[in-house]
C-alpha atoms as a PDB file:
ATOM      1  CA  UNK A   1     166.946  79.596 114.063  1.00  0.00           C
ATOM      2  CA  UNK A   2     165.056  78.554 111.267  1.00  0.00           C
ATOM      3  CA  UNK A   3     161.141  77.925 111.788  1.00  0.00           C
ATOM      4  CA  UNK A   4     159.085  75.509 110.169  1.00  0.00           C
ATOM      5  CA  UNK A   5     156.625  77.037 107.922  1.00  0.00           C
ATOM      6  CA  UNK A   6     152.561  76.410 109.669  1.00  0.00           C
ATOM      7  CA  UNK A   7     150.689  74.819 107.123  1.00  0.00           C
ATOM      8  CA  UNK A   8     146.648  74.659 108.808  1.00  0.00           C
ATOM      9  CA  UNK A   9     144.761  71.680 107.607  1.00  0.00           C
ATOM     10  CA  UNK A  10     141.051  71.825 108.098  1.00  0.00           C
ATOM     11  CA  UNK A  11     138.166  70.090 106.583  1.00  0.00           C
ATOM     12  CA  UNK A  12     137.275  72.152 103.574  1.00  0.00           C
ATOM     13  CA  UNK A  13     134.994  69.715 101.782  1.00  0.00           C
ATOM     14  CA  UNK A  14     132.096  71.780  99.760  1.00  0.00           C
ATOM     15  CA  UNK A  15     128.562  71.575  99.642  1.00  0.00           C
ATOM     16  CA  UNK A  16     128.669  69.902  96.229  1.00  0.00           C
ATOM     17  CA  UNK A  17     130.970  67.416  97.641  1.00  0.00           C
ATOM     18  CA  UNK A  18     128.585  66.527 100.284  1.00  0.00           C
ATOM     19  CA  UNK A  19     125.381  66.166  97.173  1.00  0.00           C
ATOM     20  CA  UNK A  20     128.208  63.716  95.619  1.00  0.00           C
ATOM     21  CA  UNK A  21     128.664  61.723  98.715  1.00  0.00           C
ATOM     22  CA  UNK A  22     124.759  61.696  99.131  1.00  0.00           C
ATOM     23  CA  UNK A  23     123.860  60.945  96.058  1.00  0.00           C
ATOM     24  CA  UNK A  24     126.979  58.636  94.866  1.00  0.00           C
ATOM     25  CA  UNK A  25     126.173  56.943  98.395  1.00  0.00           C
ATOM     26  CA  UNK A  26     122.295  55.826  97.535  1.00  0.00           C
ATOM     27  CA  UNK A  27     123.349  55.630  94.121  1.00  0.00           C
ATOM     28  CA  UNK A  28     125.836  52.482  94.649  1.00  0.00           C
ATOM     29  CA  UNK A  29     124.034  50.641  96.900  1.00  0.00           C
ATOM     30  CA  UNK A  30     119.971  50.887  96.798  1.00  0.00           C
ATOM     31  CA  UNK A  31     120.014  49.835  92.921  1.00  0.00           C
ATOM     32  CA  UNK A  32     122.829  47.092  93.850  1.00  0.00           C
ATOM     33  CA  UNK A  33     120.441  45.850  96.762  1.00  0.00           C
ATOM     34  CA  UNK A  34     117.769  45.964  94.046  1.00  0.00           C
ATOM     35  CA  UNK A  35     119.762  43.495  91.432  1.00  0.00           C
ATOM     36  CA  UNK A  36     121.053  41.232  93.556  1.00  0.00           C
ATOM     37  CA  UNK A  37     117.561  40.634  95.129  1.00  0.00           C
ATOM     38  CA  UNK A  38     116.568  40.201  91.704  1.00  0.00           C
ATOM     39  CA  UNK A  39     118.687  37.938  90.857  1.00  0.00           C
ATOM     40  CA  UNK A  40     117.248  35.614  94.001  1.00  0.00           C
ATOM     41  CA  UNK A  41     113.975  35.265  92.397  1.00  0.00           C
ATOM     42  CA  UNK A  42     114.667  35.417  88.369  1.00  0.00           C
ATOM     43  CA  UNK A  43     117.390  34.096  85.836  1.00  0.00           C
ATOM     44  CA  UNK A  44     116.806  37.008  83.373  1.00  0.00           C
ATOM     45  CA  UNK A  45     119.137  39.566  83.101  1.00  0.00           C
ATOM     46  CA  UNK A  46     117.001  41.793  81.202  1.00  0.00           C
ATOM     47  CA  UNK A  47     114.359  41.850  83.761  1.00  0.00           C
ATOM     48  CA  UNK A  48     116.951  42.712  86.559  1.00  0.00           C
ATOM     49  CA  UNK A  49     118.331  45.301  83.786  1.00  0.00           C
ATOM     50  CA  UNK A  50     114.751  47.165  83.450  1.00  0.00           C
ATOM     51  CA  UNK A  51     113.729  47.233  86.664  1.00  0.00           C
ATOM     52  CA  UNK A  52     117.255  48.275  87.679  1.00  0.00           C
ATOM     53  CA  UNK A  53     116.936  51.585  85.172  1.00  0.00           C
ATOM     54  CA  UNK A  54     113.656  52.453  86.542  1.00  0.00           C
ATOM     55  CA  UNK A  55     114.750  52.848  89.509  1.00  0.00           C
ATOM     56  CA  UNK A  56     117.853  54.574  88.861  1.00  0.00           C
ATOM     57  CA  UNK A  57     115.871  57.174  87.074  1.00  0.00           C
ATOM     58  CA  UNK A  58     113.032  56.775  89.912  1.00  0.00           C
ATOM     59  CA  UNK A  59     115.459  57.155  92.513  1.00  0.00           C
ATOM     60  CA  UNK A  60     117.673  59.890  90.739  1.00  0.00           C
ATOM     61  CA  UNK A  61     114.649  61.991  90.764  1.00  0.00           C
ATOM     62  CA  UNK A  62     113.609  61.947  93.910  1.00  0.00           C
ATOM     63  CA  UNK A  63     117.212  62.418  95.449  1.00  0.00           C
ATOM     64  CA  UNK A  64     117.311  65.139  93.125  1.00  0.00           C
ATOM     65  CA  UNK A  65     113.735  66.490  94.449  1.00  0.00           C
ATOM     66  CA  UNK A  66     115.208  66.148  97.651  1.00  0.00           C
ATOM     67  CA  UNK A  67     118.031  68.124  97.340  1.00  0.00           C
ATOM     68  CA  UNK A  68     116.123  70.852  95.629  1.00  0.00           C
ATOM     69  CA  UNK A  69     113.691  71.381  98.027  1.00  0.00           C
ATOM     70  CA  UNK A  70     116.309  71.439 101.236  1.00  0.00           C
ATOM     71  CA  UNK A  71     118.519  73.831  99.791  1.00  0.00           C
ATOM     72  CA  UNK A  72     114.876  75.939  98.912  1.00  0.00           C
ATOM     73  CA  UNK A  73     114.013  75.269 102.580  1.00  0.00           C
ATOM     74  CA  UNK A  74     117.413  76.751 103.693  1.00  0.00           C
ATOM     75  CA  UNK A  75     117.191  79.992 101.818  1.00  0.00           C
ATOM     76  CA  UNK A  76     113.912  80.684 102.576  1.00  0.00           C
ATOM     77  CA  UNK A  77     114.875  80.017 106.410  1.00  0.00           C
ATOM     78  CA  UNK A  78     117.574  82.419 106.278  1.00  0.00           C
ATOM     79  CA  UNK A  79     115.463  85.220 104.310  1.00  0.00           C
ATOM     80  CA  UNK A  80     112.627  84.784 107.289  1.00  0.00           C
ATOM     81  CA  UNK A  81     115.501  85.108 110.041  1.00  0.00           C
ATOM     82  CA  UNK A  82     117.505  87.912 108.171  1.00  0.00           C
ATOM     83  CA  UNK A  83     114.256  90.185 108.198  1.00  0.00           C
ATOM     84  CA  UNK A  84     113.236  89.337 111.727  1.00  0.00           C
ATOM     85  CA  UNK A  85     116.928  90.785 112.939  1.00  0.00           C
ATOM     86  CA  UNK A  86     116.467  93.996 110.592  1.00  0.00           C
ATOM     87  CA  UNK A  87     113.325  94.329 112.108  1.00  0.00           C
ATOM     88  CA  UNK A  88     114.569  94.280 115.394  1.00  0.00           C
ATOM     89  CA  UNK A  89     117.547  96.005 114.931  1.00  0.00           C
ATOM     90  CA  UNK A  90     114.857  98.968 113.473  1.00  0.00           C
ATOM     91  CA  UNK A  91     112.244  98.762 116.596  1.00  0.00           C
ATOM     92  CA  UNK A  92     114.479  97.363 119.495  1.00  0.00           C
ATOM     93  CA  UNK A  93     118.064  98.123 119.059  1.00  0.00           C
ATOM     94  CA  UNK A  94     118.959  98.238 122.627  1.00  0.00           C
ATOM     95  CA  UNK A  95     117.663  94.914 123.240  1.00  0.00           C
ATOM     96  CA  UNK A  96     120.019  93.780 120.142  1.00  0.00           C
ATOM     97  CA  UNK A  97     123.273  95.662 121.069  1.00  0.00           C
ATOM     98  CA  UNK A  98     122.807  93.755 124.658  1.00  0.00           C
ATOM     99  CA  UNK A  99     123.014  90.485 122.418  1.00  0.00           C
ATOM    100  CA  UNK A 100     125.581  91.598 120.652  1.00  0.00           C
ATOM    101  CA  UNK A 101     127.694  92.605 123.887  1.00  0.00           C
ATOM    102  CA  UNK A 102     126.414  89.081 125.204  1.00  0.00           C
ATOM    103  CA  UNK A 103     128.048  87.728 122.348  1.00  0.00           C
ATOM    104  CA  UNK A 104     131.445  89.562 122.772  1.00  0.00           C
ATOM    105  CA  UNK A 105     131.692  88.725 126.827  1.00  0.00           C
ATOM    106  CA  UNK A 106     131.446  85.205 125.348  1.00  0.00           C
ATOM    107  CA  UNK A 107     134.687  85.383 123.790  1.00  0.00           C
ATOM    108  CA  UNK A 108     136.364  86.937 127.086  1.00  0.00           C
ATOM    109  CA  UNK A 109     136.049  90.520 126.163  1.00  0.00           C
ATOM    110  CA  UNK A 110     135.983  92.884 128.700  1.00  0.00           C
ATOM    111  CA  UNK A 111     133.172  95.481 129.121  1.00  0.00           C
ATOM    112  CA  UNK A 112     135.637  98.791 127.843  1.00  0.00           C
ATOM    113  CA  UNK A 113     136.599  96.662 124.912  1.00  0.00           C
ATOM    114  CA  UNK A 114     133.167  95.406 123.893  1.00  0.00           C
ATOM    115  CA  UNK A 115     131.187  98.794 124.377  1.00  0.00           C
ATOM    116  CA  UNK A 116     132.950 100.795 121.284  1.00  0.00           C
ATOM    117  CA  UNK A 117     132.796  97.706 119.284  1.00  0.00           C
ATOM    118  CA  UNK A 118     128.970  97.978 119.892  1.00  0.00           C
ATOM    119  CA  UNK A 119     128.769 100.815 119.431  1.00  0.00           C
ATOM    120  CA  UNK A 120     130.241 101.350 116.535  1.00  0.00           C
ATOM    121  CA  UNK A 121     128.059  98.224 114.697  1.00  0.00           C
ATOM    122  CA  UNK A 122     124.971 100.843 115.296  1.00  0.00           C
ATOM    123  CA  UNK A 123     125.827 103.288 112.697  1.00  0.00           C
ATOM    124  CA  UNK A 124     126.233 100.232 110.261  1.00  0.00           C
ATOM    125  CA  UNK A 125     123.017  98.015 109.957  1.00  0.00           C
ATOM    126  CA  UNK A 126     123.361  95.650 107.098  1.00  0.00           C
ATOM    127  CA  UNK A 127     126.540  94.951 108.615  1.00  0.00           C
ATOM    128  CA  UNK A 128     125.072  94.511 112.462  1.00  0.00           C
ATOM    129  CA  UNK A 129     122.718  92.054 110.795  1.00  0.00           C
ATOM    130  CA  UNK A 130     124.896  89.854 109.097  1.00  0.00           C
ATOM    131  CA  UNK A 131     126.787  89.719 112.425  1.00  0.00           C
ATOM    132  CA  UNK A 132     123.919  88.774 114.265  1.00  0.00           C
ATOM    133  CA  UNK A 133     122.336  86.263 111.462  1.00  0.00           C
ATOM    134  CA  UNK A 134     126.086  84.427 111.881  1.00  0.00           C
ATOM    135  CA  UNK A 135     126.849  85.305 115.465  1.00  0.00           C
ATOM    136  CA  UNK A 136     123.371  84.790 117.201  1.00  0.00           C
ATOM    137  CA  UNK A 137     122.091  82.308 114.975  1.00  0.00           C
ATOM    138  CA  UNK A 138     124.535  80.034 113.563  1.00  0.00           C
ATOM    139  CA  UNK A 139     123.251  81.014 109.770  1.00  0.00           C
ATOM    140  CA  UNK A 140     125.686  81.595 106.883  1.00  0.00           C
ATOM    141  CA  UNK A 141     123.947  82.979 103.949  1.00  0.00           C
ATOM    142  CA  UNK A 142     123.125  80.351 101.352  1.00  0.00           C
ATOM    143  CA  UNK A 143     124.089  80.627  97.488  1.00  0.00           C
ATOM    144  CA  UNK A 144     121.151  81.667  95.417  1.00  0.00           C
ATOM    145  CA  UNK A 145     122.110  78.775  93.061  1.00  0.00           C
ATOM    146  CA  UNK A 146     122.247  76.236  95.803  1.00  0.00           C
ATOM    147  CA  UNK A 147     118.693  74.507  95.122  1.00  0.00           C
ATOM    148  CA  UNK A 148     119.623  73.920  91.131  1.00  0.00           C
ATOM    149  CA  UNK A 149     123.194  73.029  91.600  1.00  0.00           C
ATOM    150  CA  UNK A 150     122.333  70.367  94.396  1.00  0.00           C
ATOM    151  CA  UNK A 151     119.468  68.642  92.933  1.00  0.00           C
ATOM    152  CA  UNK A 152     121.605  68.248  89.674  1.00  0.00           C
ATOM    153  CA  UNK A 153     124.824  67.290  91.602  1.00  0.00           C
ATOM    154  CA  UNK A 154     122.600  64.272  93.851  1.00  0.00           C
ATOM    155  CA  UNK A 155     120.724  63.267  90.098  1.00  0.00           C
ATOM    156  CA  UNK A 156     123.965  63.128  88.730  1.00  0.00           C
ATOM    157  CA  UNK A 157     125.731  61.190  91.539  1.00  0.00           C
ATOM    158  CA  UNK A 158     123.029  58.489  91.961  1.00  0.00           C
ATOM    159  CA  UNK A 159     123.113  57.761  88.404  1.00  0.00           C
ATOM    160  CA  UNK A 160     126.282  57.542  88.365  1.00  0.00           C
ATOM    161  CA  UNK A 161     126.376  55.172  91.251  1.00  0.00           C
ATOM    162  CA  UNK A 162     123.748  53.088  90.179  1.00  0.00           C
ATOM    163  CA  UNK A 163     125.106  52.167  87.008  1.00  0.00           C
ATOM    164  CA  UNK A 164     127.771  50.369  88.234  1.00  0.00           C
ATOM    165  CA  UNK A 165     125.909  46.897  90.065  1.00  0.00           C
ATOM    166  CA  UNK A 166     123.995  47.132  86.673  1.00  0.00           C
ATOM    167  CA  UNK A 167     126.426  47.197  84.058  1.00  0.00           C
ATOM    168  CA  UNK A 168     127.401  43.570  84.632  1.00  0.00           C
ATOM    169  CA  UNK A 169     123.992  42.732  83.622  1.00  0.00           C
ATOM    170  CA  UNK A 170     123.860  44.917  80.517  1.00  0.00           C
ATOM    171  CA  UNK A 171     126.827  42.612  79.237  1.00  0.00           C
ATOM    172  CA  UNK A 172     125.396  39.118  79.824  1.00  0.00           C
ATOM    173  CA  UNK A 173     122.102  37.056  79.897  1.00  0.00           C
ATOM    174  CA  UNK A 174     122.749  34.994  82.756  1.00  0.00           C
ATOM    175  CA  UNK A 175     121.553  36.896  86.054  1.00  0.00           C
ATOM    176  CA  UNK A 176     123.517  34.486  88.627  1.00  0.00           C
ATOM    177  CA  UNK A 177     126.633  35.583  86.677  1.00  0.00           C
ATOM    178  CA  UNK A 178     126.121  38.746  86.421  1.00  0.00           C
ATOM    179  CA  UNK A 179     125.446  39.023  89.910  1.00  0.00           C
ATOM    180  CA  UNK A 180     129.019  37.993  91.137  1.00  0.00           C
ATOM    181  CA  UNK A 181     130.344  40.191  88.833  1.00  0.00           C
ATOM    182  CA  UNK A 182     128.172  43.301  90.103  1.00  0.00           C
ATOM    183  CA  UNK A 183     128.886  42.188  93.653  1.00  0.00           C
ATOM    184  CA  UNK A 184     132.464  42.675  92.910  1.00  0.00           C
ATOM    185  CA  UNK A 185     132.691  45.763  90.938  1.00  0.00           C
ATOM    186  CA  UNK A 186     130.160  47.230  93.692  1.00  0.00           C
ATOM    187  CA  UNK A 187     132.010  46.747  96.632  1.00  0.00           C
ATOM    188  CA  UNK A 188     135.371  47.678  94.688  1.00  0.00           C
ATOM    189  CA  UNK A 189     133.371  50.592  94.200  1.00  0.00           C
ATOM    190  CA  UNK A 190     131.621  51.107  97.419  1.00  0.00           C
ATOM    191  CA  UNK A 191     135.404  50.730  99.021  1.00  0.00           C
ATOM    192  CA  UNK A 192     137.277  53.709  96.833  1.00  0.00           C
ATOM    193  CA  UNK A 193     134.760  55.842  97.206  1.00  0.00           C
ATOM    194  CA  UNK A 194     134.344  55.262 101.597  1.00  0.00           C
ATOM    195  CA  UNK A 195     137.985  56.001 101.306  1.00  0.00           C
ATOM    196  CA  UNK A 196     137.688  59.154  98.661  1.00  0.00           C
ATOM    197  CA  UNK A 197     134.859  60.189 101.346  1.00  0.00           C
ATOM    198  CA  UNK A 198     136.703  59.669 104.635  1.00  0.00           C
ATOM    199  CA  UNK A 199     139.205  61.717 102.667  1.00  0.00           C
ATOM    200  CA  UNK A 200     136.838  64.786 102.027  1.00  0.00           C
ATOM    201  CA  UNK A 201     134.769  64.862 105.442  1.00  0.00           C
ATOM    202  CA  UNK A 202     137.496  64.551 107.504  1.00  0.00           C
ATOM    203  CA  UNK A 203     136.910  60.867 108.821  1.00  0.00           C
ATOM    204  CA  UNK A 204     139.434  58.322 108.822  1.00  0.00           C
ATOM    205  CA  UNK A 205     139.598  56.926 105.173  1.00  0.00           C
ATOM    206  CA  UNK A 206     139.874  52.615 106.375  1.00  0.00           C
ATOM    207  CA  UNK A 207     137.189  53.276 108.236  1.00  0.00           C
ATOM    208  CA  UNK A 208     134.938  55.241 106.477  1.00  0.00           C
ATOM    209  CA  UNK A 209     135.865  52.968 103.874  1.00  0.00           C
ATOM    210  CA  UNK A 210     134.756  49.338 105.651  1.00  0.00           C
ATOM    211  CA  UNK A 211     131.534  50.997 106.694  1.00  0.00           C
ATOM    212  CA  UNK A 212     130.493  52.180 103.456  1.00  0.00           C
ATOM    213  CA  UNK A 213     131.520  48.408 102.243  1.00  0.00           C
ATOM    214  CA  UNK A 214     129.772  46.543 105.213  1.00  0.00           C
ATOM    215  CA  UNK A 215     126.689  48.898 104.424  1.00  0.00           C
ATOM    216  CA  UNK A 216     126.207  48.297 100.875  1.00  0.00           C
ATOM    217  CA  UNK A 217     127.028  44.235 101.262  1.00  0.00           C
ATOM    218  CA  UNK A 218     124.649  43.616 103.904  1.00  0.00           C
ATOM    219  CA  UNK A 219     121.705  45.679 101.852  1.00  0.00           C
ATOM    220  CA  UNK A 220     122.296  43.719  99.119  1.00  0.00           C
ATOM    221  CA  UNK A 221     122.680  40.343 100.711  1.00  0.00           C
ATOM    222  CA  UNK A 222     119.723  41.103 102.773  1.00  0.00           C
ATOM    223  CA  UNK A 223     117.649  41.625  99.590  1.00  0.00           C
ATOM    224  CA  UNK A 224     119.271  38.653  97.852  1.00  0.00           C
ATOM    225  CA  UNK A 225     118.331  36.226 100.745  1.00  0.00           C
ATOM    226  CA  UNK A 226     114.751  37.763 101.299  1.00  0.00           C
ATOM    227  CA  UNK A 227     113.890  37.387  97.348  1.00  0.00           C
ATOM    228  CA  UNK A 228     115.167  34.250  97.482  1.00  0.00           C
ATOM    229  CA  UNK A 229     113.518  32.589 100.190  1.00  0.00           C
ATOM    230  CA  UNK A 230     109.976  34.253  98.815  1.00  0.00           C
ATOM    231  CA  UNK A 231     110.719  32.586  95.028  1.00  0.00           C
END
């Protein structure tokens, strides 16, 4: 009888498509919260336009910054944890092959199966280590080009993002109408890209999609009604 060939679908969305969701995320809706609040004090599109760059290259920056300095944080985490286990392994190996049996019995092994496995990750330390650093402590070893590549991918992404509730301004003088064409193209925006997330991370694309929608509308009405009540 024929069989139907198994095709495995998993979540395989990179790191750099995370830095575009976090970035592209801020991007589209802190600088749209920031025009249309704007727009509730001031008629001037130029002003909105200004202080709307600013902050996309503000904002950009610091995302960026952010980014950076995670990714740093990460590498230099798994550097401190990858010599603690090689010092172990060097001054306490016993008390490490007993974690490493530990580990096996978790996955149902029995004690004849686990103890050449053991032993056999003795005579090969580098390798014992990377075992453990995964194994033991949930670490998987982080690209050396991480830190660059995310802060650039975030930057990139928020500007990105951000120019969009500002380009309606850039093309006319009259901030009220600019704003209801920003609100538009934003939550157009904000919509395709909740569903091009849910795609990526796994979550249901409508839904991802309304909440990323909801999220960006109510931070931008909430800014519009605030400035406007203060003017």
């Amino acid at each position: 009888m024929p069989q139907t060939p198994h095709i495995e679908r998993h979540f395989t969305a990179s790191q750099v498509v995370r830095d575009i969701v976090i970035g592209m995320a801020d991007g589209l809706t802190v600088p749209f919260a920031l025009a249309a609040g704007l727009t509730g004090a001031i008629a001037d599109s130029a002003i909105v336009v200004t202080a709307g760059l600013a902050e996309i290259a503000a904002g950009s920056i610091a995302m960026g910054l952010g980014g950076y300095l995670a990714a740093k944080s990460d590498a230099e985490h798994y550097a401190a944890e990858e010599r603690r286990e090689h010092q172990e392994v060097r001054e306490i190996p016993r008390e490490e092959m007993k974690e490493v049996a530990n580990i096996f019995r978790g996955y149902g092994l029995e004690e004849d199966q686990i103890r050449p496995v053991v032993t056999a990750m003795t005579e090969r330390p580098k390798q014992w280590v990377d075992f453990m650093m995964r194994f033991e402590l949930g670490l998987e070893r982080p690209d050396p080009k991480r830190a660059r590549v995310s802060a650039s991918v975030i930057a990139a992404s928020y500007v990105a993002g951000g120019l969009i509730p500002l380009a309606p301004y850039m093309m006319t003088h009259a901030a009220r109408t600019a704003l209801w064409f920003s609100v538009a193209m934003t939550l157009i925006a904000l919509f395709v890209f909740g569903l091009i997330k849910g795609r990526y991370t796994g979550a249901r694309p409508l839904k991802s999609a309304l909440q990323t929608t909801i999220t960006g509308g109510l931070a931008a009405g909430a800014a519009f009604l605030i400035a406007k009540a203060i003017a």
